[in-house]
C-alpha atoms as a PDB file:
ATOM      1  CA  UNK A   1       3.631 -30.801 -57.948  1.00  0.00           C
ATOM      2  CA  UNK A   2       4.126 -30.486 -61.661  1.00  0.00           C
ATOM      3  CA  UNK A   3       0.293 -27.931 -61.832  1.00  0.00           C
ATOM      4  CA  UNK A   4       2.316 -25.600 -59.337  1.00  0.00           C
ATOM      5  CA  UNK A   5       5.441 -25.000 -61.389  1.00  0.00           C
ATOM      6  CA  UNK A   6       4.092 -21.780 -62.582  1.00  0.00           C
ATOM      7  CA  UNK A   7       4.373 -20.560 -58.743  1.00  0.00           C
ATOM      8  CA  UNK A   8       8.059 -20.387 -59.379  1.00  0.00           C
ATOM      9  CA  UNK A   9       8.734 -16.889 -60.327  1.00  0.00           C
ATOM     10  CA  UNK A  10       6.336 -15.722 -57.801  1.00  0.00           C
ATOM     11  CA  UNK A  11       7.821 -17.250 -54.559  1.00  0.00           C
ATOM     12  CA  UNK A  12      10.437 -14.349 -53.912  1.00  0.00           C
ATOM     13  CA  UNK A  13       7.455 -11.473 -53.826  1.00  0.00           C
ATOM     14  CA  UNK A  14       5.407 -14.453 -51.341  1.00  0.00           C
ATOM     15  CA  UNK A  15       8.503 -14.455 -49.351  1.00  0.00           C
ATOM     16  CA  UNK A  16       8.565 -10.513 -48.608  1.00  0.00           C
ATOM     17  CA  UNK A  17       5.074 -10.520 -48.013  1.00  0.00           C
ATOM     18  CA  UNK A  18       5.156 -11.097 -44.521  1.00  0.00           C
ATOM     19  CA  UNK A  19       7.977  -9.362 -43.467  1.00  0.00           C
ATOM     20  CA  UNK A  20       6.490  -6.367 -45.493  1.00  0.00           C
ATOM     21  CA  UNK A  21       3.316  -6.557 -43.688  1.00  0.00           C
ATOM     22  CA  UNK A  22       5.082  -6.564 -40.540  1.00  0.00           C
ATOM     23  CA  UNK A  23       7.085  -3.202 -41.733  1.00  0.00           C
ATOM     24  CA  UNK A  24       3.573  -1.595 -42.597  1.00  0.00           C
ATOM     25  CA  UNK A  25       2.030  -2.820 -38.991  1.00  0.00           C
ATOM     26  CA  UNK A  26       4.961  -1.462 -37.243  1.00  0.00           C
ATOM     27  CA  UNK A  27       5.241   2.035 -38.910  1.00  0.00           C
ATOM     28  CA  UNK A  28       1.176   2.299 -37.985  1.00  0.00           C
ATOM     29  CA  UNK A  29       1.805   1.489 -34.386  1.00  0.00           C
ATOM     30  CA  UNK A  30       4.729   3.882 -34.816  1.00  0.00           C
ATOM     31  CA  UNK A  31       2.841   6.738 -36.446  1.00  0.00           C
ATOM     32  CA  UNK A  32      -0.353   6.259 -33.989  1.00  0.00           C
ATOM     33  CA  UNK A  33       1.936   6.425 -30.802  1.00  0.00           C
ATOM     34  CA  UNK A  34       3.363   9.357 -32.129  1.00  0.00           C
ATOM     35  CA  UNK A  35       0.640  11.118 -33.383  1.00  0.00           C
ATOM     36  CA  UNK A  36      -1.375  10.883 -30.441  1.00  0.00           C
ATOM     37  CA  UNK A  37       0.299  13.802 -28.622  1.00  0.00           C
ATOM     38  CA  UNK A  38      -0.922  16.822 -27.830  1.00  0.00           C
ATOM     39  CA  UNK A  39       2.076  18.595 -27.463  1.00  0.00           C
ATOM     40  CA  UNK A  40       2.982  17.387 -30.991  1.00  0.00           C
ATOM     41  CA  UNK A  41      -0.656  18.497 -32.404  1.00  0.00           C
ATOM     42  CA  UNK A  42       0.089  21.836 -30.724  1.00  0.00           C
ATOM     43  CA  UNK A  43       3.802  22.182 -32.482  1.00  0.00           C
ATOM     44  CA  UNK A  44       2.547  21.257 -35.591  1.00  0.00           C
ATOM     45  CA  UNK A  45      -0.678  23.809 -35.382  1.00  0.00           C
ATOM     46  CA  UNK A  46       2.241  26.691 -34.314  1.00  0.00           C
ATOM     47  CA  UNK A  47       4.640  25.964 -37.332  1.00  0.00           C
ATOM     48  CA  UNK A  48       1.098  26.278 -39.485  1.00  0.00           C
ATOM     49  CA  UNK A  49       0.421  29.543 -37.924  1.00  0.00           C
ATOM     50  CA  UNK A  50       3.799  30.565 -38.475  1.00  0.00           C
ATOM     51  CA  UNK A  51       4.718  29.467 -42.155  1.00  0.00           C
ATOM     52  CA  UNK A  52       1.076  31.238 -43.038  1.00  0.00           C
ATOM     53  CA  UNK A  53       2.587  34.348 -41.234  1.00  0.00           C
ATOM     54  CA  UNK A  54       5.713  34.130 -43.501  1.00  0.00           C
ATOM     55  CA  UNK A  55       3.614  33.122 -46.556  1.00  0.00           C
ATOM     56  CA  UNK A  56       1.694  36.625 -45.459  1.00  0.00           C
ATOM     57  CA  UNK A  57       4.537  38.518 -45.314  1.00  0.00           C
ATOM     58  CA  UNK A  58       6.458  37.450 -48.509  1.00  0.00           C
ATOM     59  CA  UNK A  59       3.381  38.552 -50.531  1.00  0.00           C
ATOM     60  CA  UNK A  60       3.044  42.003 -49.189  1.00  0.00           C
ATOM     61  CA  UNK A  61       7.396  42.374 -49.823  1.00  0.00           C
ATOM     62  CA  UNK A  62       6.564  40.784 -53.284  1.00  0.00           C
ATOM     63  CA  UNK A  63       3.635  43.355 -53.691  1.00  0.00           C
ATOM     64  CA  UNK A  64       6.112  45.967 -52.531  1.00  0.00           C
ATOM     65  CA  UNK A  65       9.051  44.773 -55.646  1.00  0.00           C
ATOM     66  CA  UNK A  66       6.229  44.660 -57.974  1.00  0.00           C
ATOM     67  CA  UNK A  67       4.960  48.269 -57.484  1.00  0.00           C
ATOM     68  CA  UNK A  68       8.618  49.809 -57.408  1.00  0.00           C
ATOM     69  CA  UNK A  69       9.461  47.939 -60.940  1.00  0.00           C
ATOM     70  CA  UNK A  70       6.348  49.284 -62.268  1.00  0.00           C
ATOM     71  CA  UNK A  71       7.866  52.820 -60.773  1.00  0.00           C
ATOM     72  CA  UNK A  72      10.837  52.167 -62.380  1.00  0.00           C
ATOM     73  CA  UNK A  73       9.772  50.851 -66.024  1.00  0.00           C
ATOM     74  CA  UNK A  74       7.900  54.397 -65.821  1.00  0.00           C
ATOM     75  CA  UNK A  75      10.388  56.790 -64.831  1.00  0.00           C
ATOM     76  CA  UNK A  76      12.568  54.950 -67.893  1.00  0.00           C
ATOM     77  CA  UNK A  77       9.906  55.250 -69.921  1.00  0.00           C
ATOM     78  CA  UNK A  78       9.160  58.686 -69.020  1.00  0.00           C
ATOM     79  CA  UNK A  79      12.612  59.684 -69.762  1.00  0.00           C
ATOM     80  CA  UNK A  80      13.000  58.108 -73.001  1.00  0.00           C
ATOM     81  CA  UNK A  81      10.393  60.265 -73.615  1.00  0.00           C
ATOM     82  CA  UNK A  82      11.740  63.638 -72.816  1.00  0.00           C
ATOM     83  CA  UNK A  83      12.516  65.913 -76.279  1.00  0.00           C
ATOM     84  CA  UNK A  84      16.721  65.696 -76.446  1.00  0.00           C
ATOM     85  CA  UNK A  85      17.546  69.722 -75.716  1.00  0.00           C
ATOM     86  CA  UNK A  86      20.259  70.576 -78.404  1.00  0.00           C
ATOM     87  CA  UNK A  87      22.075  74.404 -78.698  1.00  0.00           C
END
């Protein structure tokens, strides 16, 4: 008994090995029965379709901003530039 003292500090992660194990076989069963669906395979596939959509559409309005600042920083420019008209 005396050779195994150096077990000590490791009996408390021994003791959650099991019960971990059990945690990680139970979420796989869990995952596996739920990912098996079809009608959750098609859901997911739609909101992938969609969020590309949006992803699509917030780069042509960001395309948009970016064309009507560069409008803008010209027409500033442009009148910065103008001669000042004094009588």
């Amino acid at each position: 008994m005396e050779g195994l003292v150096f077990l000590a500090p490791f009996i408390p992660f021994l003791a959650m090995l099991p019960p971990s194990l059990a945690a990680v076989w139970i979420a796989n069963r869990w995952l596996k029965s739920r990912g098996a669906s079809t009608e959750l395979r098609a859901e997911v596939a739609a909101l992938r379709d969609e969020v590309a959509a949006l992803r699509q559409i917030q780069a042509e309005a960001q395309e948009r901003l970016d064309f009507a600042e560069r409008l803008l920083s010209q027409l500033r420019e442009g009148r910065r530039e103008l001669p000042k008209g004094g009588t």
